[in-house]
Protein backbone atom coordinates (compact mmCIF):
# COMPACT_ATOMS: atom_id res chain seq x y z
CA UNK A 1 0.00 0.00 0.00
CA UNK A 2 1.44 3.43 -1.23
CA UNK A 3 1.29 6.19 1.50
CA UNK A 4 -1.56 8.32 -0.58
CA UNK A 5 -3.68 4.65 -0.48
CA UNK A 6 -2.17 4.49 3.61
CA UNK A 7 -2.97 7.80 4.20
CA UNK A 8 -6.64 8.20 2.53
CA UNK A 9 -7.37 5.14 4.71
CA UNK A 10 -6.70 6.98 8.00
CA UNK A 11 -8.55 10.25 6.39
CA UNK A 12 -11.60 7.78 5.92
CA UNK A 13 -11.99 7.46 9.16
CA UNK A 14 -11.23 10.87 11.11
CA UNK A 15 -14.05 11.91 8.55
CA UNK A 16 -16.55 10.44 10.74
CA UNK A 17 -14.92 11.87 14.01
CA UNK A 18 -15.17 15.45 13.50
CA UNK A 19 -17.04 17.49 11.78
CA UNK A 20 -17.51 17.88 7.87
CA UNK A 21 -16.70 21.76 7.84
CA UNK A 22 -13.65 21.01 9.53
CA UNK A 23 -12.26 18.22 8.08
CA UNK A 24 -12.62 20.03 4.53
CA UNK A 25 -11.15 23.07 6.29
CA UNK A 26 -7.85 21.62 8.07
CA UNK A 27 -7.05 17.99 7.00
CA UNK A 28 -8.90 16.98 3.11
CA UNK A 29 -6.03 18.79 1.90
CA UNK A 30 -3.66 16.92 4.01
CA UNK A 31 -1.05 14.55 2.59
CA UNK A 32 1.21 11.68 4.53
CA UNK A 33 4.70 12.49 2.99
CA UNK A 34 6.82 9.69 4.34
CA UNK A 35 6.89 7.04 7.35
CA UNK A 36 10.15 6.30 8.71
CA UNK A 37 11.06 4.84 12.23
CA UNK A 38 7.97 5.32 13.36
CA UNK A 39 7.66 9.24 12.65
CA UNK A 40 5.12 9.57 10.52
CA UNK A 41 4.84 13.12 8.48
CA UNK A 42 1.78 14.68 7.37
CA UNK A 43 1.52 17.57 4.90
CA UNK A 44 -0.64 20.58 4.92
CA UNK A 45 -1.23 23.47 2.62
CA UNK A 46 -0.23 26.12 4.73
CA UNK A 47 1.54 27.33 8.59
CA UNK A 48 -1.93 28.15 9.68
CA UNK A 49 -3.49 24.87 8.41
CA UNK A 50 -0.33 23.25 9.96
CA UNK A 51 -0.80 24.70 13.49
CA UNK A 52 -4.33 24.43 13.70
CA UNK A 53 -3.69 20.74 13.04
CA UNK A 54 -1.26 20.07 15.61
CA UNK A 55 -3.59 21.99 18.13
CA UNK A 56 -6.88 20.19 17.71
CA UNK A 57 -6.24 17.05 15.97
CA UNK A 58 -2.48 15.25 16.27
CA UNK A 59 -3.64 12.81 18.97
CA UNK A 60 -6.71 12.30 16.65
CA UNK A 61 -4.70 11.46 13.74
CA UNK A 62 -1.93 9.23 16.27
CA UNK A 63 -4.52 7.53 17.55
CA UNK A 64 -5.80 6.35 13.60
CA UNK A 65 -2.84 5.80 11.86
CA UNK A 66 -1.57 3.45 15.02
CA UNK A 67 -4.48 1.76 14.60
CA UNK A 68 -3.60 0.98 10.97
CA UNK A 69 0.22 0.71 11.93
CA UNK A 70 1.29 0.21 15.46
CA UNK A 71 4.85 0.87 14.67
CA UNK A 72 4.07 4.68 14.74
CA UNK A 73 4.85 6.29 17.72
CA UNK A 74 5.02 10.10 16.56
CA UNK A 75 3.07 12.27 13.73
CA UNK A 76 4.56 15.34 12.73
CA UNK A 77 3.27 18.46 10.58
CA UNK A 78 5.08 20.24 7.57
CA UNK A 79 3.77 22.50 5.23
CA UNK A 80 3.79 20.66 1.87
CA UNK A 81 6.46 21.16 -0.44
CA UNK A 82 3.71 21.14 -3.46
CA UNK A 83 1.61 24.50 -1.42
CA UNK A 84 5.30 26.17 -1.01
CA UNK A 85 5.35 29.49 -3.26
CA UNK A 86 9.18 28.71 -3.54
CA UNK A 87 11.27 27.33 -5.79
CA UNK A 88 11.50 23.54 -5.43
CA UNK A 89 15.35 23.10 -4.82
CA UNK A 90 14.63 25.89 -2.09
CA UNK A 91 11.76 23.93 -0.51
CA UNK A 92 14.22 20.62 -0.24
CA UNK A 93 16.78 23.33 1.67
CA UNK A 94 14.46 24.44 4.10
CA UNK A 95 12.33 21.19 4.76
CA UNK A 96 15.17 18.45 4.66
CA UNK A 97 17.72 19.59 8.04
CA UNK A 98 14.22 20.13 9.68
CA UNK A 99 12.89 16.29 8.60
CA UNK A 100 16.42 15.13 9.86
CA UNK A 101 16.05 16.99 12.88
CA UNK A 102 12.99 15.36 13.75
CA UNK A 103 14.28 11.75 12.88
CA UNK A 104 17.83 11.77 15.04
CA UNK A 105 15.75 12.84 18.12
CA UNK A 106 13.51 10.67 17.78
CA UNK A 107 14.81 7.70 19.68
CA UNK A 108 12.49 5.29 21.82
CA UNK A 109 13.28 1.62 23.39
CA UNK A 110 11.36 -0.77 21.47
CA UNK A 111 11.23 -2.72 24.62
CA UNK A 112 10.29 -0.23 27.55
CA UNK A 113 8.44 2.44 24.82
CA UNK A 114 10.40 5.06 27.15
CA UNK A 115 12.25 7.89 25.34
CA UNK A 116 15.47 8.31 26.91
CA UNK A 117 15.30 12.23 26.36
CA UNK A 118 13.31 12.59 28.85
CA UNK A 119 15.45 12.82 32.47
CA UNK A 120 15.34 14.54 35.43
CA UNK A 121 18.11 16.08 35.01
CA UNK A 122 16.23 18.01 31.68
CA UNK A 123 13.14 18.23 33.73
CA UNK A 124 13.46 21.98 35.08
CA UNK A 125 11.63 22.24 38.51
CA UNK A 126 9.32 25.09 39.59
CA UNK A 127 6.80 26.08 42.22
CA UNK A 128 3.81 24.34 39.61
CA UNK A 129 5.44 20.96 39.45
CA UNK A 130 7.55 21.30 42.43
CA UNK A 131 5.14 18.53 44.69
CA UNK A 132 4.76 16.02 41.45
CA UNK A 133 8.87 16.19 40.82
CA UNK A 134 8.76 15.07 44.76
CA UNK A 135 6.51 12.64 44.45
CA UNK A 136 8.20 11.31 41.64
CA UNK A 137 11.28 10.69 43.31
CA UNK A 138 9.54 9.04 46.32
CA UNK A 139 8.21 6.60 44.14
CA UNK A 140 11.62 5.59 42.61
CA UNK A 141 12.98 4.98 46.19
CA UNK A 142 9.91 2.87 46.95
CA UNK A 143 8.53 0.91 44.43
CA UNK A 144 5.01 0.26 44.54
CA UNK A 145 4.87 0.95 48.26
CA UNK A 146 5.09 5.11 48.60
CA UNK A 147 2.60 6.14 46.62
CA UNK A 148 0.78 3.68 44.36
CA UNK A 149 -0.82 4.92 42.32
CA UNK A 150 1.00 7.69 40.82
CA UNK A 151 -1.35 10.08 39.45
CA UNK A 152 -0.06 13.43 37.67
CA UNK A 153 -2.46 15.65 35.83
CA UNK A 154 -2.44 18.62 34.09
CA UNK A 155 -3.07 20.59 30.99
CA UNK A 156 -1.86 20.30 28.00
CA UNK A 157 2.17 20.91 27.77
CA UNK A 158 2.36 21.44 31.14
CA UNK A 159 5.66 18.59 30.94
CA UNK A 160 3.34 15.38 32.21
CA UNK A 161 4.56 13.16 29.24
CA UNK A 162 8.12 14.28 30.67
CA UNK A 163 8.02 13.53 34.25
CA UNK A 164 6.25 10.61 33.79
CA UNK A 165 8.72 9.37 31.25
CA UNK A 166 11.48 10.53 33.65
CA UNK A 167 10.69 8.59 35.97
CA UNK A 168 10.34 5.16 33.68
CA UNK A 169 14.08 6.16 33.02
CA UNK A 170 15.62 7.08 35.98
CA UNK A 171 13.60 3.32 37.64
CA UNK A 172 15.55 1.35 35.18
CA UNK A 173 18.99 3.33 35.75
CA UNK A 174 18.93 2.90 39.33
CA UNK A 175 17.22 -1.16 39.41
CA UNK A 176 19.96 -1.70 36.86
CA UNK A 177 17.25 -2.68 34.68
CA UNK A 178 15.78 -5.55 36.68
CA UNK A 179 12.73 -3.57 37.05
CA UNK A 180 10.84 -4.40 34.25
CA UNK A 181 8.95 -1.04 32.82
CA UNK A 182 6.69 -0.62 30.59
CA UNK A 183 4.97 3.38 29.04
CA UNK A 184 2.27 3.40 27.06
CA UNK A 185 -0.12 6.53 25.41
CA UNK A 186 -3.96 5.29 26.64
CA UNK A 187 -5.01 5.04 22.51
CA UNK A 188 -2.41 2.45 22.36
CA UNK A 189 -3.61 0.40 25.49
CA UNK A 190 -6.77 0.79 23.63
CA UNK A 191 -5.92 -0.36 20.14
CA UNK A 192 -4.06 -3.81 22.23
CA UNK A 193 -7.25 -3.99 23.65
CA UNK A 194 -9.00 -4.19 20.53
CA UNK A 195 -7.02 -5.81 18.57
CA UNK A 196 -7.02 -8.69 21.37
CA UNK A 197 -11.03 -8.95 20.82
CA UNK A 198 -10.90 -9.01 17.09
CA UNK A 199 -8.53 -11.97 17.53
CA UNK A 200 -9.36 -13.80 20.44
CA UNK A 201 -6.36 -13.34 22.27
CA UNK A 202 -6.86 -11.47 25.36
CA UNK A 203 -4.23 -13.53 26.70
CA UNK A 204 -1.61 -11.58 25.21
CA UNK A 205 -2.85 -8.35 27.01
CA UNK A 206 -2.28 -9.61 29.87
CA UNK A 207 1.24 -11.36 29.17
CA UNK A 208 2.15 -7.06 27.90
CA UNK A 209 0.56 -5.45 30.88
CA UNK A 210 0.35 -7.32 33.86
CA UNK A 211 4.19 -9.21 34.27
CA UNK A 212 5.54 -5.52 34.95
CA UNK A 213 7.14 -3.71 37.80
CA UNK A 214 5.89 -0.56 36.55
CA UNK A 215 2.84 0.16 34.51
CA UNK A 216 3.20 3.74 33.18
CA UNK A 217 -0.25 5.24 30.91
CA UNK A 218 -0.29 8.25 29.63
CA UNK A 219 -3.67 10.48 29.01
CA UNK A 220 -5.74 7.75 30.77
CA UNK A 221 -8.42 9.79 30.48
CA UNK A 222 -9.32 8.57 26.92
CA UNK A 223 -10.14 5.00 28.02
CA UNK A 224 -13.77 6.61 29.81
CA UNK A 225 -16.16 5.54 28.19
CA UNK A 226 -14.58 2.67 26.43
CA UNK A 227 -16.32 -0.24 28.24
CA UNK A 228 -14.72 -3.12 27.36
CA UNK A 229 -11.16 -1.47 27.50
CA UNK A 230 -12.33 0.27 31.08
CA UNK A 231 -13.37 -3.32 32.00
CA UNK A 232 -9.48 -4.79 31.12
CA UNK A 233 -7.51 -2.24 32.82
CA UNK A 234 -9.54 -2.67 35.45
CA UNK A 235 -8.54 -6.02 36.25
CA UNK A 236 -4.93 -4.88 35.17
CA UNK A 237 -4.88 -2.51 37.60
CA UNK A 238 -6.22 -4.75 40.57
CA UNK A 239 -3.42 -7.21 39.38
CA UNK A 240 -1.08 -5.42 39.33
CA UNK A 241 -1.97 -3.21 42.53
CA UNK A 242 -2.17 -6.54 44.68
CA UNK A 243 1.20 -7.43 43.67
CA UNK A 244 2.85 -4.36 44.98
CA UNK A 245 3.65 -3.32 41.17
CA UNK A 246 3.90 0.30 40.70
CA UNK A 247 1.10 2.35 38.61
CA UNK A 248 1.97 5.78 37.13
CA UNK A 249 -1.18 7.63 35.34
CA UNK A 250 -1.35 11.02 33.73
CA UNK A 251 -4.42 13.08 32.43
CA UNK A 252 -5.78 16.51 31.70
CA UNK A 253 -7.79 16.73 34.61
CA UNK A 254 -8.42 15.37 38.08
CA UNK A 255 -9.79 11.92 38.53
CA UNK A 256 -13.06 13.60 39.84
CA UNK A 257 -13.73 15.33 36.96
CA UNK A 258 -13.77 12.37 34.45
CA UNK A 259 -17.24 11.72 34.39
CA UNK A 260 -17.02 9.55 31.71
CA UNK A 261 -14.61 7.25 33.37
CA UNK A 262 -16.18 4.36 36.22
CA UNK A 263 -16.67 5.21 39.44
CA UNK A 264 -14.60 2.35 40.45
CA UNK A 265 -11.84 3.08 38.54
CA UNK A 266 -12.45 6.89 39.31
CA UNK A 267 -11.79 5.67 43.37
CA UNK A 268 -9.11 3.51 42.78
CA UNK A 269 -7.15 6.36 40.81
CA UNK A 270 -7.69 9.03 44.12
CA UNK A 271 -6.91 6.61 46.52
CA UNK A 272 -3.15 6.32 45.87
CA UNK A 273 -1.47 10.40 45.39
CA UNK A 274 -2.46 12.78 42.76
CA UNK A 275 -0.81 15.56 42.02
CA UNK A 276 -1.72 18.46 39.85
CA UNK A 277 1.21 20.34 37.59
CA UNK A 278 0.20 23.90 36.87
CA UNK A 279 0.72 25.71 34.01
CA UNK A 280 4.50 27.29 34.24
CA UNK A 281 4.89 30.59 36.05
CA UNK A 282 7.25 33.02 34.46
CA UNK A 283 10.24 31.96 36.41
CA UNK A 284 9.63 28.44 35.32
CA UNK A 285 9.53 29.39 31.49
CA UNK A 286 12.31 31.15 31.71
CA UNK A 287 14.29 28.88 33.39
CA UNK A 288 13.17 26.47 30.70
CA UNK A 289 14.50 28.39 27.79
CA UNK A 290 17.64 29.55 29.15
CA UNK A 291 18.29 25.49 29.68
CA UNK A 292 16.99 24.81 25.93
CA UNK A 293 19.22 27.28 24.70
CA UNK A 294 22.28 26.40 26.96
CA UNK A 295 21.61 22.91 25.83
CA UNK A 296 22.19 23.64 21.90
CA UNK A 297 24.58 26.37 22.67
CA UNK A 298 22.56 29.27 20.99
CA UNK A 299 23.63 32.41 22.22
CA UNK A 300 20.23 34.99 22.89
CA UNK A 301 20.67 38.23 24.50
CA UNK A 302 19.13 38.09 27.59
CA UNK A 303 15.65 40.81 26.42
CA UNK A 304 14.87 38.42 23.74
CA UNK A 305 15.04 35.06 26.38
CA UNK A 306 12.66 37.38 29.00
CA UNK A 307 10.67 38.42 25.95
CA UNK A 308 9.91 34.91 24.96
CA UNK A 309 9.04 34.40 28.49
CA UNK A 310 6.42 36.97 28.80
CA UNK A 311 4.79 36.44 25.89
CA UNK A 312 4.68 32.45 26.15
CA UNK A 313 1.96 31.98 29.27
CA UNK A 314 0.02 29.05 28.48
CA UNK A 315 2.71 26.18 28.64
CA UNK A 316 5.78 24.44 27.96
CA UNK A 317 4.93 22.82 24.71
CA UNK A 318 4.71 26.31 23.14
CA UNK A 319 8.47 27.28 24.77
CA UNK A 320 9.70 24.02 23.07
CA UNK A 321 8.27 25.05 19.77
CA UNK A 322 9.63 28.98 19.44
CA UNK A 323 12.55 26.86 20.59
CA UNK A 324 12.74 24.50 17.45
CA UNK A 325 12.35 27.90 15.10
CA UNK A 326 14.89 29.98 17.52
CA UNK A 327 17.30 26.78 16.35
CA UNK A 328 16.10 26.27 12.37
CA UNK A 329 16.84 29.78 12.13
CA UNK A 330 20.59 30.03 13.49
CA UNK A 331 21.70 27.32 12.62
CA UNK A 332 20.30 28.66 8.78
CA UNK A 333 21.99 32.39 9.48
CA UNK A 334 25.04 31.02 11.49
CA UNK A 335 25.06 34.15 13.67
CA UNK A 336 22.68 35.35 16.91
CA UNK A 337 19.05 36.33 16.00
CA UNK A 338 18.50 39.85 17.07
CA UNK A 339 15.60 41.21 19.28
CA UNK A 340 13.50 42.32 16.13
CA UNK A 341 13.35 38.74 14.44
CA UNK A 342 12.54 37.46 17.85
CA UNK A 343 9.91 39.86 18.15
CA UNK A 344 8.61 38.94 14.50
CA UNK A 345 8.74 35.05 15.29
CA UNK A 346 6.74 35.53 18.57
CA UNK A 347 4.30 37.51 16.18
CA UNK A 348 3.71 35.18 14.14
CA UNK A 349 3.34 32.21 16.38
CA UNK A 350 0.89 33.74 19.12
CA UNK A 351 -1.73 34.70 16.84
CA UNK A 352 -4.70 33.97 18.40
CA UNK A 353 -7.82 31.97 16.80
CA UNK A 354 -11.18 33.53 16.73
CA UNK A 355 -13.53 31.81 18.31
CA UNK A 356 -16.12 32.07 15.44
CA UNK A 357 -17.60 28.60 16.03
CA UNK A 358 -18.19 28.56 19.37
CA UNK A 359 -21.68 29.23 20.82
CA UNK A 360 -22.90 30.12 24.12
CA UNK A 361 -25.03 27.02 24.45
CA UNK A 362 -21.43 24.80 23.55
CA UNK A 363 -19.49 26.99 26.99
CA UNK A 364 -22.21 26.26 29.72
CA UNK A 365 -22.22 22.67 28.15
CA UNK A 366 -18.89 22.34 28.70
CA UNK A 367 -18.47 24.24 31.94
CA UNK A 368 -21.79 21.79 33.51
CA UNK A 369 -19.85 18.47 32.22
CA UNK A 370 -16.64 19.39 33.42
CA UNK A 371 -18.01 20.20 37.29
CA UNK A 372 -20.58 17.72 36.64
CA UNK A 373 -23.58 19.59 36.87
CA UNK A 374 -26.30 20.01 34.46
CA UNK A 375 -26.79 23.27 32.13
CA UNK A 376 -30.12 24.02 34.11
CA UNK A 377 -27.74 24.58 37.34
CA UNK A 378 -25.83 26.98 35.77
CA UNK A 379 -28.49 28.88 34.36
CA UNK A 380 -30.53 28.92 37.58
CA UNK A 381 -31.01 30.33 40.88
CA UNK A 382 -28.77 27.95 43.35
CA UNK A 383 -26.36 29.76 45.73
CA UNK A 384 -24.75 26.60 46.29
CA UNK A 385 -20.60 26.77 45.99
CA UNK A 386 -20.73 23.92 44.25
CA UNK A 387 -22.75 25.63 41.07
CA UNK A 388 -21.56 29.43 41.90
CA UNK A 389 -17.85 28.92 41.43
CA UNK A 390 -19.05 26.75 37.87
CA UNK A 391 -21.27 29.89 36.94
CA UNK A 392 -18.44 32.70 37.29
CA UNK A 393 -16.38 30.54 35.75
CA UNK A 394 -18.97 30.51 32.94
CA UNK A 395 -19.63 34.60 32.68
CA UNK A 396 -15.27 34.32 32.60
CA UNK A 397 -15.18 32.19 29.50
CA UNK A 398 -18.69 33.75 27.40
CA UNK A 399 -16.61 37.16 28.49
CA UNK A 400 -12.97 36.17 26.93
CA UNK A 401 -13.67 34.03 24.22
CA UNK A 402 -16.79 35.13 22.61
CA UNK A 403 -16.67 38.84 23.54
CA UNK A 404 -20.34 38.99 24.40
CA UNK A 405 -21.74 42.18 26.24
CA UNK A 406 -22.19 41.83 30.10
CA UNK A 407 -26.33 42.41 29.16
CA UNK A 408 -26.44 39.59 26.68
CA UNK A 409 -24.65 37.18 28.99
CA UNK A 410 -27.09 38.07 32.00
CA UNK A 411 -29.97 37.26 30.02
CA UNK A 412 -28.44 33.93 28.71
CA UNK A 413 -27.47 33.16 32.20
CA UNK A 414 -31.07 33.50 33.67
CA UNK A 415 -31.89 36.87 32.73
CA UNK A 416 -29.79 38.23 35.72
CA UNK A 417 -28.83 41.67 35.49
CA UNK A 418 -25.42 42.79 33.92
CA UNK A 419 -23.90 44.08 36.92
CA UNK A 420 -24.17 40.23 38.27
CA UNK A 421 -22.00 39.37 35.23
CA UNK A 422 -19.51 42.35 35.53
CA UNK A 423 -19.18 41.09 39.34
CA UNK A 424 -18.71 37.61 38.24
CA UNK A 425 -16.32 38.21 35.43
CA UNK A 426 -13.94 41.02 37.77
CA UNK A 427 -13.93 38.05 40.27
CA UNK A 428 -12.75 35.40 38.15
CA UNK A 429 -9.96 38.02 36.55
CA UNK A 430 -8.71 38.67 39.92
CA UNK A 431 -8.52 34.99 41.42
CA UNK A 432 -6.54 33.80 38.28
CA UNK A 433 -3.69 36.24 39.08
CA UNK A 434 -3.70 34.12 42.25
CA UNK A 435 -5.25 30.88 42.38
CA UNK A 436 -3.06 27.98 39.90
CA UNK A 437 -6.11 25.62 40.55
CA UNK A 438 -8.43 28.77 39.02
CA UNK A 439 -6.07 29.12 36.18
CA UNK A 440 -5.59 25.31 35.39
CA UNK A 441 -9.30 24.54 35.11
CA UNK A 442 -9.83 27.73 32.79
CA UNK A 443 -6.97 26.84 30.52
CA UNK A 444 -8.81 23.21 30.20
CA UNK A 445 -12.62 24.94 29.50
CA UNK A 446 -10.98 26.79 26.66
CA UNK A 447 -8.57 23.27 25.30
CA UNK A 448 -11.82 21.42 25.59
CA UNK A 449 -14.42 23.92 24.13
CA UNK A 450 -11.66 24.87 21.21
CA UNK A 451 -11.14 20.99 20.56
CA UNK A 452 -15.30 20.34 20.10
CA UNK A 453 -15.49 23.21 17.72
């Protein structure tokens, strides 16, 4: 099968996953360019098309073409050669070092899954991940004993893939690899899962999960809801749990507020430690890119670095990608990148998307499942702290990303009066200078109402 035949496959069927405005928006016009040790790189007509795409939909299109290929481990975006308004020997200049640069750090053990990039000693440590780094490194001394399990959640690029790795890493350094360890994403453990039933061999699930020392899933959130898969890790979990083999689990959110997850497994996950990393303070970014750059020897003046810094709030995933064009470019020009052409990158890159598509009906939907409540509760007359907080929280989000007048959004919130909404807005503006927990649940609303657009 030729990648176009591979790739129209997987487009097949993230056509009837999302919508049809925006598949024929973002991905119709995509293209899978080449597959090689497990990277596998997608095409798309232009920067815009290509960030949108690795916003919304690369776990999407991970999750499909492992299905179809469970060799792939990694997806990343380009903008097609073919949509370049450059001449084609140009094109091969620019995209080639950047393909290669991909490929030779892209380096994973086929046995443990664990990417040995990921170490403490690259993991910077702040005041939002400073109790998960600890907890970490309790768990390493005490192996399924300390805290089992491990739960770390967080938002998105927040560093949870890292740690979590990190730890895998640092378990089989220091066991001198007698530990047996095995990280997996959740859509994997899924696909096994299915796979198994398809072929009647669930026996081989639990020959891959259950002889472990240490079970490591990442994004376990996106087994809720999958019965039969909910059902097997389940009884992987217990197995492993009553043999004093360690469990390490990451998500997006605490395991209260997976609703669609079982209430057994829901208890199970809070009754060993969870820990919540925050989105990166400014210290913490910085610190970040001054260690990126130190790392690849780029010099920066120091206003650029605090620049960067400023202007990159929402998380670490973002620092690592002006990173990756702060690199592509000097190592292009061969000289240090001056303020200005910092400034212009930053421009470009931070460009924020409208929020056309979003409605007020989709926010207080969002908002009610994610403090699992129901819309009606939001919209009505309860001054219990259980709905208020979820209601301000509401007036925040109808306020920032839709731009809707304080009048409209009292009468869509049960015809209260505006200056209840300007109260309610001020409040939430105020707390999230102060309150992490405030800011982390926010930064999910908007990742999770962005993502059902």
């Amino acid at each position: 099968m030729t990648n176009q035949e591979f790739w129209q496959t997987v487009l097949g069927e993230i056509e009837l996953q999302i919508s049809k405005p925006s598949f024929v928006t973002w991905l119709k016009n995509s293209e899978l360019i080449d597959r090689q040790n497990g990277v596998a790189l997608v095409g798309l007509p232009s920067n815009f098309a290509k960030e949108w795409a690795e916003k919304h939909y690369e776990k999407l299109i991970l999750g499909s073409l492992r299905g179809r290929d469970e060799t792939t481990r990694k997806v990343e975006f380009v903008v097609s050669q073919k949509h370049r308004e450059r001449s084609a020997s140009t094109a091969a200049a620019v995209a080639a070092p950047t393909y290669q640069l991909l490929l030779s750090e892209f380096n994973v053990d086929p046995e443990t899954n664990l990417n040995p990039r990921y170490t403490f000693a690259s993991f910077v440590v702040g005041s939002s991940n400073e109790m998960a780094n600890a907890a970490a490194q309790a768990v390493i001394r005490e192996l399924g004993k300390k805290y089992n399990p491990l739960f770390l959640y967080g938002g998105v690029g927040v560093g949870k893939t890292h740690l979590i790795q990190a730890i895998g890493n640092e378990i089989k350094k220091a066991y001198q690899n007698q530990a047996k360890v095995r990280y997996v994403p959740s859509e994997k453990f899924v696909n096994d899962v299915v796979w198994a039933m398809r072929n009647k061999r669930m026996e081989t699930i639990k020959e891959k999960y259950r002889f472990v020392d240490v079970l490591i899933i990442d994004d376990i959130q996106f087994i809720g809801g999958k019965k039969r898969t909910e059902e097997e890790f389940f009884h992987t979990f217990n197995a492993l749990y009553e043999n004093n083999k360690q469990i390490i689990l990451s998500s997006d959110r605490s395991p209260r507020f997976l609703p669609t997850l079982s209430e057994r497994l829901r208890s199970r996950f809070e009754g060993g430690m969870t820990c919540d990393i925050g989105y990166p303070d400014y210290e913490l970014r910085l610190a970040v890119l001054r260690s990126r750059l130190q790392e690849e020897s780029i010099p920066l003046e120091d206003s650029a670095v605090e620049l960067i810094a400023s202007r990159i709030q929402k998380n670490l995933r973002e620092i690592e990608g002006i990173f990756k064009k702060i690199s592509f470019y000097y190592q292009q020009k061969k000289k240090p990148l001056v303020f200005k052409f910092i400034e212009q990158i930053l421009n470009e890159s931070t460009q924020e998307v409208a929020n056309v598509n979003v409605t007020p009906a989709q926010v207080i939907r969002v908002v009610a499942e994610f403090f699992e409540i129901s819309p009606q509760d939001i919209i009505g007359r309860s001054r219990k702290k259980e709905v208020v907080e979820p209601r301000q929280i509401t007036v925040y989000l109808l306020k920032e990303m839709l731009g809707l007048s304080y009048v409209f959004i009292g009468k869509k919130l049960g015809e209260r009066d505006h200056t209840t909404a300007i109260y309610a807005y001020e409040k939430m503006a105020g707390e999230l200078n102060r309150s992490q927990s405030l800011q982390h649940k926010i930064l999910s609303l908007k990742e999770i109402i962005q993502k059902g657009v």
